[in-house]
N, C-alpha and C. Protein backbone atom coordinates (compact mmCIF):
# COMPACT_ATOMS: atom_id res chain seq x y z
N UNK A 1 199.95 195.42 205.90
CA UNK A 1 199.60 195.79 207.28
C UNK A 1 200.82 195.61 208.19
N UNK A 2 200.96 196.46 209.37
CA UNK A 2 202.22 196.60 210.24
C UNK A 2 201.54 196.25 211.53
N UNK A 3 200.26 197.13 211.67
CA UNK A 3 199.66 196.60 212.63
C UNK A 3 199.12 194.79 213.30
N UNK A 4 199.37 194.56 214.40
CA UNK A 4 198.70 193.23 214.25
C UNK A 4 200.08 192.17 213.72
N UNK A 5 201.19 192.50 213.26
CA UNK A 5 201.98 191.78 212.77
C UNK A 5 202.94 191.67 213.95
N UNK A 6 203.82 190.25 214.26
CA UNK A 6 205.10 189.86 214.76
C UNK A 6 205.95 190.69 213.93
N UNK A 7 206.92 191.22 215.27
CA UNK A 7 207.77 191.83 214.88
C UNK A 7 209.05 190.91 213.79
N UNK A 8 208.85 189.28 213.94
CA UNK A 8 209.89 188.59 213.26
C UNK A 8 208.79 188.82 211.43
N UNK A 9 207.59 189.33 211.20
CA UNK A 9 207.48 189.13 210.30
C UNK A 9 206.95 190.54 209.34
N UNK A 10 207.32 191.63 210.41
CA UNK A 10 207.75 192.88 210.29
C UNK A 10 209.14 192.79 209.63
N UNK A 11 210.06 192.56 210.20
CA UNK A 11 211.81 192.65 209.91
C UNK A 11 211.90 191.59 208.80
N UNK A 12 210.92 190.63 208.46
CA UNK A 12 211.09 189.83 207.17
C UNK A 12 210.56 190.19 206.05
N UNK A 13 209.78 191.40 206.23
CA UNK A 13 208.90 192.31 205.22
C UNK A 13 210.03 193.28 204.44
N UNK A 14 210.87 193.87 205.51
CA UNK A 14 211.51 194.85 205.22
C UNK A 14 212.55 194.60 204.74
N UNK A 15 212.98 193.38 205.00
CA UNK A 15 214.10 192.60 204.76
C UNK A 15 214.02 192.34 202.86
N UNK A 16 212.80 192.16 202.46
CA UNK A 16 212.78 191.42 201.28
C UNK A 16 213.12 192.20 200.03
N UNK A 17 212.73 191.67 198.57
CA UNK A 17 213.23 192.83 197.79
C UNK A 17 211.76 193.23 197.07
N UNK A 18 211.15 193.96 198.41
CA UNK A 18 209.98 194.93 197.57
C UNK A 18 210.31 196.32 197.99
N UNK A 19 209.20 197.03 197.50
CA UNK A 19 209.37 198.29 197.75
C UNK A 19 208.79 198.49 199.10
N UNK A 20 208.44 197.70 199.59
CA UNK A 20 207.53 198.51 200.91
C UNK A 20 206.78 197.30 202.02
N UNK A 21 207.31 197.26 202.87
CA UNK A 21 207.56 198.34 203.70
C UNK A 21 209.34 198.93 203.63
N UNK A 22 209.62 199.94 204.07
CA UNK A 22 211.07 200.54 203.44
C UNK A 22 211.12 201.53 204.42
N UNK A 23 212.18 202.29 204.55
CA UNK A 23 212.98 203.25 205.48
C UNK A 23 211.81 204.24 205.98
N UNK A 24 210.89 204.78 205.15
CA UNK A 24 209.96 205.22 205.93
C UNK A 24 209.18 204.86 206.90
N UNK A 25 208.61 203.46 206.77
CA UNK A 25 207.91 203.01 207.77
C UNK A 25 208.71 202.93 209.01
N UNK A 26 210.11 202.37 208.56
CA UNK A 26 210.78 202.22 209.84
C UNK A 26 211.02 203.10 210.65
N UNK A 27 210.81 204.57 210.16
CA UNK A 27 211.06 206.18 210.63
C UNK A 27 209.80 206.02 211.87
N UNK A 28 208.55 205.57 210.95
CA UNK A 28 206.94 205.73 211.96
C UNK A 28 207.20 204.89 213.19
N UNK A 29 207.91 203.49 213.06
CA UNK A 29 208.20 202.74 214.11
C UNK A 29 209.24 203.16 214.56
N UNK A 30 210.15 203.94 214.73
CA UNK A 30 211.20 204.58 215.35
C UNK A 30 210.60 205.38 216.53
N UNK A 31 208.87 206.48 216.27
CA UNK A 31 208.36 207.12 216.83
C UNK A 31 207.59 206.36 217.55
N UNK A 32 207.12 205.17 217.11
CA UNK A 32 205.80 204.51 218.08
C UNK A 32 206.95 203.92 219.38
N UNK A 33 208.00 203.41 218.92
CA UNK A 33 208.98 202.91 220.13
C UNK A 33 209.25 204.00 220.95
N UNK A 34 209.77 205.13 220.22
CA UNK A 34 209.77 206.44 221.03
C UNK A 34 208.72 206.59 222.23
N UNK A 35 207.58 206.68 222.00
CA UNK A 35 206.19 207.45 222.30
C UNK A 35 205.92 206.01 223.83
N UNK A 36 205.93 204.54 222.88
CA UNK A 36 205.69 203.35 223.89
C UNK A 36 206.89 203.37 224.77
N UNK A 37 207.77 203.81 224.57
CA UNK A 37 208.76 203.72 226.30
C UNK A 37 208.60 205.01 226.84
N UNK A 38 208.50 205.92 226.38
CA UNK A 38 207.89 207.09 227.06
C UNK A 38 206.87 206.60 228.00
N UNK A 39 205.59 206.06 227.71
CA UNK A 39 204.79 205.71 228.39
C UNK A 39 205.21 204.26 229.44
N UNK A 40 206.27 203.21 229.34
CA UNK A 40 206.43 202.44 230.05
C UNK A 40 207.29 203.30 231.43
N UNK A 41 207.86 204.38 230.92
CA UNK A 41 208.76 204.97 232.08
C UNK A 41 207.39 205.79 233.07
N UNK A 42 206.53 206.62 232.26
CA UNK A 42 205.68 207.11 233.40
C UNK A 42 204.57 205.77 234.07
N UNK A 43 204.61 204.73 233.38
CA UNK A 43 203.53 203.89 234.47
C UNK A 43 204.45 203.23 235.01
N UNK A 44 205.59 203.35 235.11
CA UNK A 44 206.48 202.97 236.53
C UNK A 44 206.36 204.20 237.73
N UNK A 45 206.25 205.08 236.99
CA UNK A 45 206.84 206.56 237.97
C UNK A 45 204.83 207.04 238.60
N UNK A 46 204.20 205.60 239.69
CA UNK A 46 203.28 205.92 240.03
C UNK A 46 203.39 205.58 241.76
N UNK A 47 202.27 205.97 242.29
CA UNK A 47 202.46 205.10 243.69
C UNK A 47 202.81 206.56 244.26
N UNK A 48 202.67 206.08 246.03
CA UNK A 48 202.77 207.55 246.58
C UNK A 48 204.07 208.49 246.53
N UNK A 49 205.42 207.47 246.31
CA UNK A 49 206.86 208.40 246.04
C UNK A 49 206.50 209.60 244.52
N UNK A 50 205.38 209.28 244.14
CA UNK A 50 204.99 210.25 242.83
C UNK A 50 203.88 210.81 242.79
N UNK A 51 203.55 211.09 243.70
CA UNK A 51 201.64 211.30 244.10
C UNK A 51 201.64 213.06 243.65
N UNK A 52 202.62 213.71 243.97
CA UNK A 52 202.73 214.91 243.83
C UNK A 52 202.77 215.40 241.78
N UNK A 53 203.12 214.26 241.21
CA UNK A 53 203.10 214.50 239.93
C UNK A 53 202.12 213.51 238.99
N UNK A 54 201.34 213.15 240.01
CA UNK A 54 200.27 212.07 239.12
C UNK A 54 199.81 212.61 238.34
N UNK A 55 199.21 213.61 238.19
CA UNK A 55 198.38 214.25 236.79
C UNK A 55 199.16 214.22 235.68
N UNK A 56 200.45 214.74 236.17
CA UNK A 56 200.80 215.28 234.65
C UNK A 56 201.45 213.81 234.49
N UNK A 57 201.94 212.87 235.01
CA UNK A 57 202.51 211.22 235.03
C UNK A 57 200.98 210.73 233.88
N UNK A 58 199.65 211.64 234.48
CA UNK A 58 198.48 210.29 233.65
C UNK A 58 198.40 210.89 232.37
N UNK A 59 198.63 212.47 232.05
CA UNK A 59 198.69 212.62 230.80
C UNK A 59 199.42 212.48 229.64
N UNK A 60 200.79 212.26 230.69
CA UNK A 60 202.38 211.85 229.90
C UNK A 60 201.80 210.25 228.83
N UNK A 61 201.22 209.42 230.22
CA UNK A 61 200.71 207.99 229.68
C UNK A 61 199.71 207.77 228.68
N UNK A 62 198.90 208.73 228.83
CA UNK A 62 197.73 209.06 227.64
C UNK A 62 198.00 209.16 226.53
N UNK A 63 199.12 210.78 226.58
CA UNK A 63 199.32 211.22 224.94
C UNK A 63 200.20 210.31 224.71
N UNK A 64 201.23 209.40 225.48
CA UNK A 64 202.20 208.27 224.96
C UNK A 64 201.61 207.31 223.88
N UNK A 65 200.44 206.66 224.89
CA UNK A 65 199.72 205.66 223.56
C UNK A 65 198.88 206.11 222.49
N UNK A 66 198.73 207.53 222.67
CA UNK A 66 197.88 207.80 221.50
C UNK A 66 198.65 208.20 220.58
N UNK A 67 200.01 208.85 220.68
CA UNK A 67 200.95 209.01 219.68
C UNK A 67 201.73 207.48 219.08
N UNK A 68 202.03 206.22 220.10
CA UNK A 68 202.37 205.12 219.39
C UNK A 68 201.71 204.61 218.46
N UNK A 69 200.20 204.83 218.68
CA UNK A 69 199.54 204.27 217.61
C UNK A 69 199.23 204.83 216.37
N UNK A 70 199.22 206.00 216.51
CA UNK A 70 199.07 207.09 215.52
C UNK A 70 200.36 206.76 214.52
N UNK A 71 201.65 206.56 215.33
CA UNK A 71 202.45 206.62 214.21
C UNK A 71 203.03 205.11 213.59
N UNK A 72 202.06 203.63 214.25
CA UNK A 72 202.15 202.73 213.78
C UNK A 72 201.06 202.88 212.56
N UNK A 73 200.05 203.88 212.80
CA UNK A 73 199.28 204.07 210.97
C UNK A 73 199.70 204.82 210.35
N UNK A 74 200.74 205.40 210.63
CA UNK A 74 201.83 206.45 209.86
C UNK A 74 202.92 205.56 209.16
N UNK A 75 202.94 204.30 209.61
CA UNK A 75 203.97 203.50 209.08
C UNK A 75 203.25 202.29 208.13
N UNK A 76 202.12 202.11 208.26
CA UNK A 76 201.27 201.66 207.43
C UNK A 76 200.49 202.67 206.07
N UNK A 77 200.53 204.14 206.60
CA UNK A 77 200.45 204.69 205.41
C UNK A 77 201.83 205.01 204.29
N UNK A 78 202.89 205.48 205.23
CA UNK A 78 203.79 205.30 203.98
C UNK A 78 203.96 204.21 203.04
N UNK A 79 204.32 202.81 203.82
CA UNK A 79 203.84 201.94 202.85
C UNK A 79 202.89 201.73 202.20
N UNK A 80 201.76 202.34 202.13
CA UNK A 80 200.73 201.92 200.95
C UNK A 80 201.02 203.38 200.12
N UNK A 81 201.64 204.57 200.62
CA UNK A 81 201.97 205.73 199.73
C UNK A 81 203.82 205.46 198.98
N UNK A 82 204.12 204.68 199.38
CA UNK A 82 205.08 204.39 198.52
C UNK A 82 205.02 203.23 197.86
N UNK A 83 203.78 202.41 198.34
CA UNK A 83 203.77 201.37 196.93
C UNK A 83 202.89 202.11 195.75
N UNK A 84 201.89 203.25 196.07
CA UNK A 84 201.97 203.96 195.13
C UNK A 84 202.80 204.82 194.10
N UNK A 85 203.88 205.34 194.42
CA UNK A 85 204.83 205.71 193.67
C UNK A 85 205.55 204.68 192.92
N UNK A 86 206.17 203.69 193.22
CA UNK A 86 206.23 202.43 192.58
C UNK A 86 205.50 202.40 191.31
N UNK A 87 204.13 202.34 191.50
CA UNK A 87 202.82 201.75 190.66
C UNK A 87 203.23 202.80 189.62
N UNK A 88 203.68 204.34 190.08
CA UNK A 88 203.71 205.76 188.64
C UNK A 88 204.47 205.06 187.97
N UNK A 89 205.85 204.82 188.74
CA UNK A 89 206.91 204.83 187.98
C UNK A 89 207.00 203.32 186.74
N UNK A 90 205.99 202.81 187.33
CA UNK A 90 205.99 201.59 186.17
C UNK A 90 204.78 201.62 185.11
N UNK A 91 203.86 203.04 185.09
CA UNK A 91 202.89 203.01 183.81
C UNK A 91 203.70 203.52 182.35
N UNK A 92 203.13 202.97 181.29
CA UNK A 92 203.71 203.26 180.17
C UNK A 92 204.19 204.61 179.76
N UNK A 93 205.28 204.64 179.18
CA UNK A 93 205.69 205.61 178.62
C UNK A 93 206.05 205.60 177.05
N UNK A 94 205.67 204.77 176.54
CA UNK A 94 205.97 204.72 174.91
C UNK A 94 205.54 205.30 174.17
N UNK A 95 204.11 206.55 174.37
CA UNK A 95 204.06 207.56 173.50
C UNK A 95 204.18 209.08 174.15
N UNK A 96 204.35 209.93 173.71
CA UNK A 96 204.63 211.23 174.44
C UNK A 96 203.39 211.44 175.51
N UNK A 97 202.20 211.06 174.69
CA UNK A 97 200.83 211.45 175.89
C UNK A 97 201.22 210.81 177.01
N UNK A 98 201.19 209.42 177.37
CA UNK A 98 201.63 208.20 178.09
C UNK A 98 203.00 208.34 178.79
N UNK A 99 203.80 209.09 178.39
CA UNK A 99 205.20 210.27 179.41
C UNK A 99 204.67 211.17 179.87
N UNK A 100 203.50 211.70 179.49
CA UNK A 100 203.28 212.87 180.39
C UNK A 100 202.16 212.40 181.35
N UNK A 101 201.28 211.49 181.07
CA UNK A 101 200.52 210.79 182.38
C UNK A 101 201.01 210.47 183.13
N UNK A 102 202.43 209.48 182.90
CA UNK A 102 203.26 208.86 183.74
C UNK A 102 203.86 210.20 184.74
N UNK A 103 204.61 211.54 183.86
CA UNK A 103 205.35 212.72 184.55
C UNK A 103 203.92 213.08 185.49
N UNK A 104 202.86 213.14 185.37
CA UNK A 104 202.41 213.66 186.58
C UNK A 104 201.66 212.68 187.76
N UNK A 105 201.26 211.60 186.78
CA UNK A 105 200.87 210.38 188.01
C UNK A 105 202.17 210.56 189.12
N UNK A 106 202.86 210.61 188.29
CA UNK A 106 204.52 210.55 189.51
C UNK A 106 204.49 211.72 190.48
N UNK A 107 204.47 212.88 190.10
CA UNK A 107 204.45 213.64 190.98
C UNK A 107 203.15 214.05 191.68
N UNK A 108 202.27 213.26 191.29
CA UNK A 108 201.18 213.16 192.67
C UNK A 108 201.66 211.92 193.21
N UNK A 109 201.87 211.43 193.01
CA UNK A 109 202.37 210.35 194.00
C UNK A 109 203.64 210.41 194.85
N UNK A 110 204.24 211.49 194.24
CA UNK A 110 205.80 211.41 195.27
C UNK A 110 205.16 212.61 196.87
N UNK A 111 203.89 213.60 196.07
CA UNK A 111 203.29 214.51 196.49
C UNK A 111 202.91 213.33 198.20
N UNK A 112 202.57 212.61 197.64
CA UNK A 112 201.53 212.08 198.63
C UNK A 112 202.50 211.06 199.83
N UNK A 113 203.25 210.52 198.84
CA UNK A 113 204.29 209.73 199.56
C UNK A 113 205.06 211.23 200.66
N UNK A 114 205.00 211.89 200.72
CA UNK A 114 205.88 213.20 201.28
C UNK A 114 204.98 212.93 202.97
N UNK A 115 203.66 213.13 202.63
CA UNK A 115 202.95 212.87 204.05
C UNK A 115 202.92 212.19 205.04
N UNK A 116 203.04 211.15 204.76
CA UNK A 116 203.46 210.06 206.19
C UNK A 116 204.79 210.68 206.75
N UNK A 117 205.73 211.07 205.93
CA UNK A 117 207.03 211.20 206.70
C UNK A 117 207.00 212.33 207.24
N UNK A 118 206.50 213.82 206.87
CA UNK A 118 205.95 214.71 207.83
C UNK A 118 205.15 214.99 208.73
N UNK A 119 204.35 214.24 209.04
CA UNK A 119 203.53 213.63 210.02
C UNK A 119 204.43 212.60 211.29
N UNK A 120 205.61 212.02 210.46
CA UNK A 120 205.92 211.46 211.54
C UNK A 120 207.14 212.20 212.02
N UNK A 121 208.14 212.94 211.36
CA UNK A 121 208.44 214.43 211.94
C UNK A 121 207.89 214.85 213.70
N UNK A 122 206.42 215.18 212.88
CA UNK A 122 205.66 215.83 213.66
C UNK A 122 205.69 214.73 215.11
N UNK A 123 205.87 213.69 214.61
CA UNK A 123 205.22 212.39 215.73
C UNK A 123 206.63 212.40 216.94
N UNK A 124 207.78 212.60 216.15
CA UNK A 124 209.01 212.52 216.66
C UNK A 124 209.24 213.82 217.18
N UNK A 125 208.79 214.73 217.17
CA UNK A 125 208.92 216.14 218.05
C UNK A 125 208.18 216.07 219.49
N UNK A 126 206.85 215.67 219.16
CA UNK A 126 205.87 215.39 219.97
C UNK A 126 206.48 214.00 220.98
N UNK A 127 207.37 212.82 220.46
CA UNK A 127 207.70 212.07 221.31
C UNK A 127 209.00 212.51 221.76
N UNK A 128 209.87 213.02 221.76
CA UNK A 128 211.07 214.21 222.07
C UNK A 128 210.25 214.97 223.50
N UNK A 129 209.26 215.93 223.38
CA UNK A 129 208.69 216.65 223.69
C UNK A 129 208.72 216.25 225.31
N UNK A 130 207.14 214.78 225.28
CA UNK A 130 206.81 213.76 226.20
C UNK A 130 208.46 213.25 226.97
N UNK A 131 209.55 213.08 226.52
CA UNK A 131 210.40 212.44 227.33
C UNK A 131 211.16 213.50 227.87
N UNK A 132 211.05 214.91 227.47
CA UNK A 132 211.76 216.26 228.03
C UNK A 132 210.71 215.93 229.40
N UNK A 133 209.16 216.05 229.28
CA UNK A 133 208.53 216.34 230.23
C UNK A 133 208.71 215.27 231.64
N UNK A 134 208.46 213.41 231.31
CA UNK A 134 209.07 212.47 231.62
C UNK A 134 210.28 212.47 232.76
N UNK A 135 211.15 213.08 232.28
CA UNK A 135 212.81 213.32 232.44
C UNK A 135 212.71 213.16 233.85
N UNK A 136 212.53 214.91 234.08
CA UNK A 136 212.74 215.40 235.56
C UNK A 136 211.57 214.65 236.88
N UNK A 137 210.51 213.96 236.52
CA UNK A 137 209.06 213.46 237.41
C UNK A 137 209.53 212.24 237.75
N UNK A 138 210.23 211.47 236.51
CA UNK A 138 209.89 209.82 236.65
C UNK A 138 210.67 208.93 237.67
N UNK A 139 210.51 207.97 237.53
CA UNK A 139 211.16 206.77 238.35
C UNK A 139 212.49 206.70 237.29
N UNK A 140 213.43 206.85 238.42
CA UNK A 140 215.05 207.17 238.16
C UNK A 140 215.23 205.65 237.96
N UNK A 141 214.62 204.37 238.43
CA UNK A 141 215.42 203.16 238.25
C UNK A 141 214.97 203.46 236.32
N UNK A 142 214.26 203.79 236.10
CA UNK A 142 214.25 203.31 233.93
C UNK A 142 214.84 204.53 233.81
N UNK A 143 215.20 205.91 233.72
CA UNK A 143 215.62 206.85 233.71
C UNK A 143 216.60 206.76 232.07
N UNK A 144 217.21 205.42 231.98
CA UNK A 144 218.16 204.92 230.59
C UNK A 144 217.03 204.63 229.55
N UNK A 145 215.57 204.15 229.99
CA UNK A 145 214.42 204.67 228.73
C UNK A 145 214.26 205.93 228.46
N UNK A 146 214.59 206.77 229.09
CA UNK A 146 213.91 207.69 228.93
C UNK A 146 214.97 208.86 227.49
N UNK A 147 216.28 208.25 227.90
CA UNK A 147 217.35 208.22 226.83
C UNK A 147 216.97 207.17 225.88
N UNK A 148 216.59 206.30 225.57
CA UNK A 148 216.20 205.53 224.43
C UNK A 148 215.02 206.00 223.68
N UNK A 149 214.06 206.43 224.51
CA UNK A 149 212.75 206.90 223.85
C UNK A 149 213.33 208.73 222.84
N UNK A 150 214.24 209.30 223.32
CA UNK A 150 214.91 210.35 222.45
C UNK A 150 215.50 210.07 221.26
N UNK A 151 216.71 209.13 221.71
CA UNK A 151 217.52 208.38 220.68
C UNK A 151 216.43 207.88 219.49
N UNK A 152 215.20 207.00 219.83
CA UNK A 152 214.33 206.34 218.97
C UNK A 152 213.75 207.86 217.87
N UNK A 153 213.40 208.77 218.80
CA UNK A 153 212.59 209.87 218.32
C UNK A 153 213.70 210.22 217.26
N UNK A 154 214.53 210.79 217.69
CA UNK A 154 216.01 211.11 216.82
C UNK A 154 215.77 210.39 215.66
N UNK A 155 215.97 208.95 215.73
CA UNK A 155 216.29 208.39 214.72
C UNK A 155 214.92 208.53 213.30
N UNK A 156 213.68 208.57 214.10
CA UNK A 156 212.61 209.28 213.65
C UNK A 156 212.55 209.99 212.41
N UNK A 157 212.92 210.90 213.12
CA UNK A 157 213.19 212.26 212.86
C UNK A 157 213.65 212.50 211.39
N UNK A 158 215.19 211.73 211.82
CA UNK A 158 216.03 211.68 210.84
C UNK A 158 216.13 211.00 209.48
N UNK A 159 215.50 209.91 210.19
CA UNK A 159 215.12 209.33 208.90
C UNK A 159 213.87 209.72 208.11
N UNK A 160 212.86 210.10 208.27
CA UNK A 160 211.76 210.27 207.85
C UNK A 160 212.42 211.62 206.87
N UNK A 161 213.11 212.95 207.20
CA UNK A 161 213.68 213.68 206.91
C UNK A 161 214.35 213.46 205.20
N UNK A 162 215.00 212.48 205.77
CA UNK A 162 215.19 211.85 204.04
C UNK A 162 214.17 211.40 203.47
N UNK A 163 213.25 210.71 203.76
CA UNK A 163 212.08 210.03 203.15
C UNK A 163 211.58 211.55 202.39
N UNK A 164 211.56 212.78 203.02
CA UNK A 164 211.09 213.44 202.34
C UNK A 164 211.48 214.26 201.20
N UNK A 165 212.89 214.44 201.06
CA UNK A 165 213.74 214.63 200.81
C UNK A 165 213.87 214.27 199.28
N UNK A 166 214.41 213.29 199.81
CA UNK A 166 214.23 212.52 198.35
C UNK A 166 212.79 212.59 196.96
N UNK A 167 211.96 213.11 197.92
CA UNK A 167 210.78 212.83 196.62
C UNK A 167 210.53 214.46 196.25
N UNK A 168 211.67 215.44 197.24
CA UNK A 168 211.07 217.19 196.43
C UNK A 168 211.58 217.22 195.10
N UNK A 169 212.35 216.64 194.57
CA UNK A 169 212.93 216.93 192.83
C UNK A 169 211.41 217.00 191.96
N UNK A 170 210.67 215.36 192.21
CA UNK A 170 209.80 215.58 191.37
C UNK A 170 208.13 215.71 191.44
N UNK A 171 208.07 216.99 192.76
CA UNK A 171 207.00 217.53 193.07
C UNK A 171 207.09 218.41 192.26
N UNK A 172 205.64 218.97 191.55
CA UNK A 172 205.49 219.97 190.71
C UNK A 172 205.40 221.06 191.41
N UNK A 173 203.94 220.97 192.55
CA UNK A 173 203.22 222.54 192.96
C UNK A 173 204.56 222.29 193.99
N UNK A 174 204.66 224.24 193.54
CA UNK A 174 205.84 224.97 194.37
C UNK A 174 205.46 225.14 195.80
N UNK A 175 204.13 225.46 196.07
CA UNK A 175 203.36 225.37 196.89
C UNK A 175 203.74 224.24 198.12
N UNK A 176 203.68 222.92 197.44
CA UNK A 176 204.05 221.96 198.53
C UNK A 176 205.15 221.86 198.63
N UNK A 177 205.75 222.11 197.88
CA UNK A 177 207.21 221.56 198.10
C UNK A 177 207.94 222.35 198.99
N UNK A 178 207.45 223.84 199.04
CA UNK A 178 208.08 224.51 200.18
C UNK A 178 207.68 224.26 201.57
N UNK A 179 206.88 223.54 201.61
CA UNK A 179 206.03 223.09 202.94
C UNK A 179 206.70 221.77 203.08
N UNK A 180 206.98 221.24 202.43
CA UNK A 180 207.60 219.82 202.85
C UNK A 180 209.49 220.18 203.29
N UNK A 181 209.86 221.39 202.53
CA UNK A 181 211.26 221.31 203.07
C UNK A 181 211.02 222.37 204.14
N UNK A 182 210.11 223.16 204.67
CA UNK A 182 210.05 223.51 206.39
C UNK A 182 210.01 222.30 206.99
N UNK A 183 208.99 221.54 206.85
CA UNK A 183 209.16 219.97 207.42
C UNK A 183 210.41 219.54 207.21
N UNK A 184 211.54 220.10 206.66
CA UNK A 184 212.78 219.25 206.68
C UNK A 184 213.79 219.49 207.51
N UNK A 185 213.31 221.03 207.79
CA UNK A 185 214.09 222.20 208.50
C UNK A 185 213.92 222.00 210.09
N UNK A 186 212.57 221.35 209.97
CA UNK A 186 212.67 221.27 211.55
C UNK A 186 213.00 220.27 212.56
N UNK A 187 213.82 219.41 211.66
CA UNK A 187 214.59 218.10 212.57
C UNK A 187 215.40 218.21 213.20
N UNK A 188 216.60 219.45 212.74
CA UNK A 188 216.94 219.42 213.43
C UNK A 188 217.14 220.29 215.09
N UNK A 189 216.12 221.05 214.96
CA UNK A 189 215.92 221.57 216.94
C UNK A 189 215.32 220.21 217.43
N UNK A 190 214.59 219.08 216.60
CA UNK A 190 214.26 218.13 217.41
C UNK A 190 215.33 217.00 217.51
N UNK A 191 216.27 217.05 216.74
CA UNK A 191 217.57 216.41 216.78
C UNK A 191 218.42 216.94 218.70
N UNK A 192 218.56 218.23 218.39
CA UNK A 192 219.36 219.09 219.34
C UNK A 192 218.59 218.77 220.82
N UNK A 193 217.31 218.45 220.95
CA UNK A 193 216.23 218.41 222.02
C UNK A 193 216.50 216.78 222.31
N UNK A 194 217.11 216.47 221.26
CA UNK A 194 216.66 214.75 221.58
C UNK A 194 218.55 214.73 222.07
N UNK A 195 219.45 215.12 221.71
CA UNK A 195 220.65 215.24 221.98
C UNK A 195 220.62 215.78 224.33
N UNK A 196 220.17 216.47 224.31
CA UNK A 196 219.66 217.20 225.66
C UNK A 196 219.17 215.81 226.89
N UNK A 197 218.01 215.35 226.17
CA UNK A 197 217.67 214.54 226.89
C UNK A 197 218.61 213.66 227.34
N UNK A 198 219.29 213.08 226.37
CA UNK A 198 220.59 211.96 226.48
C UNK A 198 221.45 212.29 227.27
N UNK A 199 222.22 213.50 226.91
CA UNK A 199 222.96 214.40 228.14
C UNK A 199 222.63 214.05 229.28
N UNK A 200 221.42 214.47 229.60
CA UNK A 200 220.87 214.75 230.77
C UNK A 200 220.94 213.36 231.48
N UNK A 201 220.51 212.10 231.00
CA UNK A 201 220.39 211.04 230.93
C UNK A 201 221.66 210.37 231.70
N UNK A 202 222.86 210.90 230.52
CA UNK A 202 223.87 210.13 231.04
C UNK A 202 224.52 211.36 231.97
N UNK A 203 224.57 211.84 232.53
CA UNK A 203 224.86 212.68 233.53
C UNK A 203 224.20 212.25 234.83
N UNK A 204 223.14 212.04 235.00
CA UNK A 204 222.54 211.32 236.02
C UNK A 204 223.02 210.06 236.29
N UNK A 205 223.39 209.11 234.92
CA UNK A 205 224.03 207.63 235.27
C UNK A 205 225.50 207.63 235.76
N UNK A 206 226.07 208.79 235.78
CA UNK A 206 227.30 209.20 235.16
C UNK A 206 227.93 208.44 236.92
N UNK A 207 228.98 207.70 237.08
CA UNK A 207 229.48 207.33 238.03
C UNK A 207 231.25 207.79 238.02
């Protein structure tokens, strides 16, 4: 579990020598940090100097926490989908039948391990998205979150990207696997979007 946990016993999880929690999860918490300062910058940016953009300020705050949490169980599912792959790669292989249970237990499992990290893709576009919208409305004193919540998404992005990456060799159906490398394809316009924001960011700080 990720949820419910200190962050000192989060970073001592990841720290250790298991398989999981591992670079994926950290991709899902890359997006929930994303998504949660997104939302700390619009519940600053309230009060009458913002009265003219309250609506779209309460929906910015809405979809913020519903995407942090979403992708703190995105970071709790990769880890339980990559301690499944783990589990393939260690059933017997000492007779030919028992190599070929193992060859496809594995590739349903690398199948499955593929999902959390495209989902959180998805989570990191969507928190990219929220801090484009953010940007131009909010309270200029956090205005440097609003560049961190990109940067976080970025890093998202990017990492999860490999998470997926890594497991197309030994997916069988052709089917998914071409669906998981569109999911690979599309990091980077959310790379380039999350690059924008920062710009924008430090151009405004720019003295």
């Amino acid at each position: 579990m990720i949820r419910g946990r200190t962050l000192d016993a989060f970073l001592t999880d990841l720290a250790a020598r298991r398989p999981a929690p591992g670079g994926g999860a950290t991709a899902a918490v890359h997006a929930a940090q994303a998504a949660a300062l997104v939302g700390m910058v619009a519940r600053y940016s309230d009060g009458a100097r913002f009265a003219e953009h309250a609506e779209e300020i309460a929906r910015i705050v809405a979809a913020s926490d519903r995407l942090w949490a979403e992708s703190l169980r995105l970071a709790e599912a990769d880890a339980a989908a990559f301690s499944a792959v783990t589990d393939a790669y260690a059933l017997p292989r000492a007779t030919d039948e028992e190599k070929a249970e193992r060859t496809l237990a594995m590739a349903a499992a690398l199948q499955e391990a593929c999902e959390p990290p495209v989902a959180v893709i998805a989570a990191a576009a969507e928190a990219v998205a929220l801090a484009e919208r953010v940007l131009p409305i909010g309270n200029r004193n956090v205005v440097t979150d609003v560049a961190a919540a990109a940067e976080a998404a970025r890093a998202a992005a990017t990492t999860a990207r490999v998470n997926v990456e890594i497991n197309l060799g030994g997916i069988r159906d052709p089917r998914a696997r071409e669906e998981f490398r569109e999911a690979a394809r599309a990091v980077d316009p959310v790379v380039e979007r999350a690059e924008k924001v920062t710009a924008a960011v430090r151009e405004a700080i720019a003295v």
